[in-house]
Protein backbone atom coordinates (compact mmCIF):
# COMPACT_ATOMS: atom_id res chain seq x y z
CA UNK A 1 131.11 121.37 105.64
CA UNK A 2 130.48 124.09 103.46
CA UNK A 3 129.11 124.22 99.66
CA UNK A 4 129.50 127.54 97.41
CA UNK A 5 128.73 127.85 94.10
CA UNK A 6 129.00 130.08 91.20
CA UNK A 7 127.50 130.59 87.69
CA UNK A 8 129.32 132.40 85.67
CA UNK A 9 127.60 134.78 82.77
CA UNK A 10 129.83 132.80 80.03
CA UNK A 11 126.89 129.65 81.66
CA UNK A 12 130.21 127.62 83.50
CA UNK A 13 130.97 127.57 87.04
CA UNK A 14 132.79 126.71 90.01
CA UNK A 15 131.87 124.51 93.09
CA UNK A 16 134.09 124.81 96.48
CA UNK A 17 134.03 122.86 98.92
CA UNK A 18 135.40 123.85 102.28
CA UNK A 19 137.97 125.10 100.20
CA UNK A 20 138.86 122.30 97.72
CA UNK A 21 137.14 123.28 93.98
CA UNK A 22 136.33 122.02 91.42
CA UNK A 23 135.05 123.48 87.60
CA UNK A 24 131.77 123.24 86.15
CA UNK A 25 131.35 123.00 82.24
CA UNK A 26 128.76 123.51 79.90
CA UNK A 27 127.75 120.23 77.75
CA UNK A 28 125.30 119.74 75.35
CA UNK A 29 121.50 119.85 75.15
CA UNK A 30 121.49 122.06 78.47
CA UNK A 31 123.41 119.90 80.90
CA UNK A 32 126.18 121.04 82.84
CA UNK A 33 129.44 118.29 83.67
CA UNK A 34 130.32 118.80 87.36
CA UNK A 35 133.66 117.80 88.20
CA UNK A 36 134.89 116.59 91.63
CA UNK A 37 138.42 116.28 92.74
CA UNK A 38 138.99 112.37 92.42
CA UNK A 39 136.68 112.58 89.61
CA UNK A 40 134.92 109.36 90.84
CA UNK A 41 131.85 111.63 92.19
CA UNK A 42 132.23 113.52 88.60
CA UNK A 43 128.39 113.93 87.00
CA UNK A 44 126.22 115.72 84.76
CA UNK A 45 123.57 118.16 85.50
CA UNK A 46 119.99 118.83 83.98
CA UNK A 47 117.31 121.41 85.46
CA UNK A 48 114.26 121.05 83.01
CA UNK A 49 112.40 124.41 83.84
CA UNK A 50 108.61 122.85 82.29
CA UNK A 51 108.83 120.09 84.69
CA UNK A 52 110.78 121.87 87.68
CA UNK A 53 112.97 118.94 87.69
CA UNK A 54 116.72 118.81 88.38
CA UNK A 55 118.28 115.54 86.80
CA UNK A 56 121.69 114.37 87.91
CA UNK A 57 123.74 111.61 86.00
CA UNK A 58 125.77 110.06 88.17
CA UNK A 59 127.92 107.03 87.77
CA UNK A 60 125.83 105.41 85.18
CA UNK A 61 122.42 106.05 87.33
CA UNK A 62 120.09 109.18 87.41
CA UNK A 63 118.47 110.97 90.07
CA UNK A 64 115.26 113.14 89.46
CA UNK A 65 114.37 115.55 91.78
CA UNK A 66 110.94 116.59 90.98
CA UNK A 67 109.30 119.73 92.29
CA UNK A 68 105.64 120.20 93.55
CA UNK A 69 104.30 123.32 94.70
CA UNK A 70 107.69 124.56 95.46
CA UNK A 71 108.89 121.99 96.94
CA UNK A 72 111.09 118.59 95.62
CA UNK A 73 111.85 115.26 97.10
CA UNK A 74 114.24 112.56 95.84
CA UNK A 75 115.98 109.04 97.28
CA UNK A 76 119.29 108.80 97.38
CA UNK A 77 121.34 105.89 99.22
CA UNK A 78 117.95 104.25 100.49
CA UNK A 79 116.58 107.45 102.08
CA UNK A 80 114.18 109.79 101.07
CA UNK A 81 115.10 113.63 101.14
CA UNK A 82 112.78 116.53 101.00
CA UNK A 83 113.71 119.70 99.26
CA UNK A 84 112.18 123.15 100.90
CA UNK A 85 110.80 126.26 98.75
CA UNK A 86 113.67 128.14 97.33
CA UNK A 87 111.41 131.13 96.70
CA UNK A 88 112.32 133.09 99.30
CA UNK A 89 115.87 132.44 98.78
CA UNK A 90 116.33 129.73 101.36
CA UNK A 91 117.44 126.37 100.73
CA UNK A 92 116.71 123.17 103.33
CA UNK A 93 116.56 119.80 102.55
CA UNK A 94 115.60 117.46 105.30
CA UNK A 95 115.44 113.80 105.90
CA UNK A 96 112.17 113.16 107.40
CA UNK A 97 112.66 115.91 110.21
CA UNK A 98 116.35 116.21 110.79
CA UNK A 99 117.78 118.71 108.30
CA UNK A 100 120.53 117.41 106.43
CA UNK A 101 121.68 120.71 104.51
CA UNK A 102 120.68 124.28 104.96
CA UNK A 103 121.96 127.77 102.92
CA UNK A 104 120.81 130.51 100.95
CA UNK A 105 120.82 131.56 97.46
CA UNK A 106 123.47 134.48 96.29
CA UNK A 107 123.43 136.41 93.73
CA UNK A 108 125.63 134.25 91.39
CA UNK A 109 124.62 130.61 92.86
CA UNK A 110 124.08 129.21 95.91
CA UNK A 111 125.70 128.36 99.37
CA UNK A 112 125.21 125.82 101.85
CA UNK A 113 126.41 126.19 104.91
CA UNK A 114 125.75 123.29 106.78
CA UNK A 115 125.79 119.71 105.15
CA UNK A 116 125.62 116.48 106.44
CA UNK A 117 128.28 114.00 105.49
CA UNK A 118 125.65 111.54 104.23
CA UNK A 119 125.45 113.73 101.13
CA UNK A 120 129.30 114.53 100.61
CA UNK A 121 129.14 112.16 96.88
CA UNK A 122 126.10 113.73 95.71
CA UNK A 123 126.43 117.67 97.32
CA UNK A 124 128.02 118.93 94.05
CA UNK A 125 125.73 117.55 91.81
CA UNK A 126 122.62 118.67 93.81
CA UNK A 127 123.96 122.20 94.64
CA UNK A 128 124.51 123.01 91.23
CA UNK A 129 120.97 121.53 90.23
CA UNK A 130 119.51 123.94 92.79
CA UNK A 131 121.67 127.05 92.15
CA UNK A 132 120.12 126.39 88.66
CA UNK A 133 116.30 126.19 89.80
CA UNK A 134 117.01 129.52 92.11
CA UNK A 135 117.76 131.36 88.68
CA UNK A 136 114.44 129.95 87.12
CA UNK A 137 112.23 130.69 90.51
CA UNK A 138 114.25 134.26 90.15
CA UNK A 139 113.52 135.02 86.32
CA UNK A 140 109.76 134.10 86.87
CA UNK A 141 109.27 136.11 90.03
CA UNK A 142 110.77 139.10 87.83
CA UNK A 143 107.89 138.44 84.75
CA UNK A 144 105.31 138.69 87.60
CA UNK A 145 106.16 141.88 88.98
CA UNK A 146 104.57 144.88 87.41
C-alpha cells in the first residue's frame, strides 16, 4: 500500500491512499481533522514542536508519539512501534526489527511507500503527524545553517 500526503500553503491537505483520498482540515488550537473514507478511522492531529510530540485523537483515545534524540516510539494495538530519524528525510518505523512502513519526505509532505496492513486504521493519522514533524526538523535545520 501506498501513503502520500500533502500540505497545502493555505495549512489543509490531502491524504491518498493507493488512490482513494481523503481531505485534511485545519481545526482549532493547532490540530488538524483527518478524514478517512468511511469516516470511522476519521481523527484529529497535534504535532507539539517543544515536546517533539505528534498527538493523534482517535475514536475517543489518544496516541502520543514522543520523540527522543530523533527518534519516537508509540503502542498501538498491543505492539510497540519505533519511529526512525526523519532528519535526513527518511521515514521507517519498525516493530521490533521487521519494518512495518518505510518512505521519504517531499517537498510538500510525505510518502510512504511501503506499509504494512497492521497500520491501515491508524496510517492517516500518523502520516500526517510525521509530514508535520518533517516541516519542524526542516525549519530548524534552516536556522542552523549560516
Amino acid at each position: 500500500m501506498r501513503v502520500l500526503v500533502k500540505h497545502r500553503l493555505r495549512g489543509d491537505g490531502r491524504i491518498w491512499i493507493d488512490y482513494a483520498k481523503t481531505k485534511v482540515l485545519q481545526d482549532t488550537g493547532g490540530w488538524y481533522a483527518v478524514q478517512s473514507p468511511s469516516g470511522l478511522e476519521d481523527a484529529r492531529v497535534l504535532y507539539r514542536p517543544v515536546q517533539d510530540m505528534v498527538v493523534i485523537e482517535q475514536l475517543g483515545q489518544f496516541l502520543r508519539v514522543p520523540f527522543h534524540d530523533g527518534e519516537g516510539t508509540f503502542s498501538w494495538q498491543g505492539r510497540t512501534y519505533r519511529v526512525g530519524s526523519m532528519a535526513l528525510g527518511e521515514v521507517r518505523i519498525h516493530e521490533g526489527a521487521r519494518p512495518v512502513a518505510t518512505g521519504l519526505v517531499t517537498t510538500s509532505g510525505l510518502q510512504l511507500e511501503t506499509v504494512e496492513p497492521e497500520l491501515l486504521g491508524l496510517v492517516r493519522a500518523l502520516a500526517w503527524g510525521l509530514a508535520l514533524r518533517s516541516e519542524e526538523i526542516a525549519r530548524d535545520s534552516r536556522r542552523v545553517q549560516p
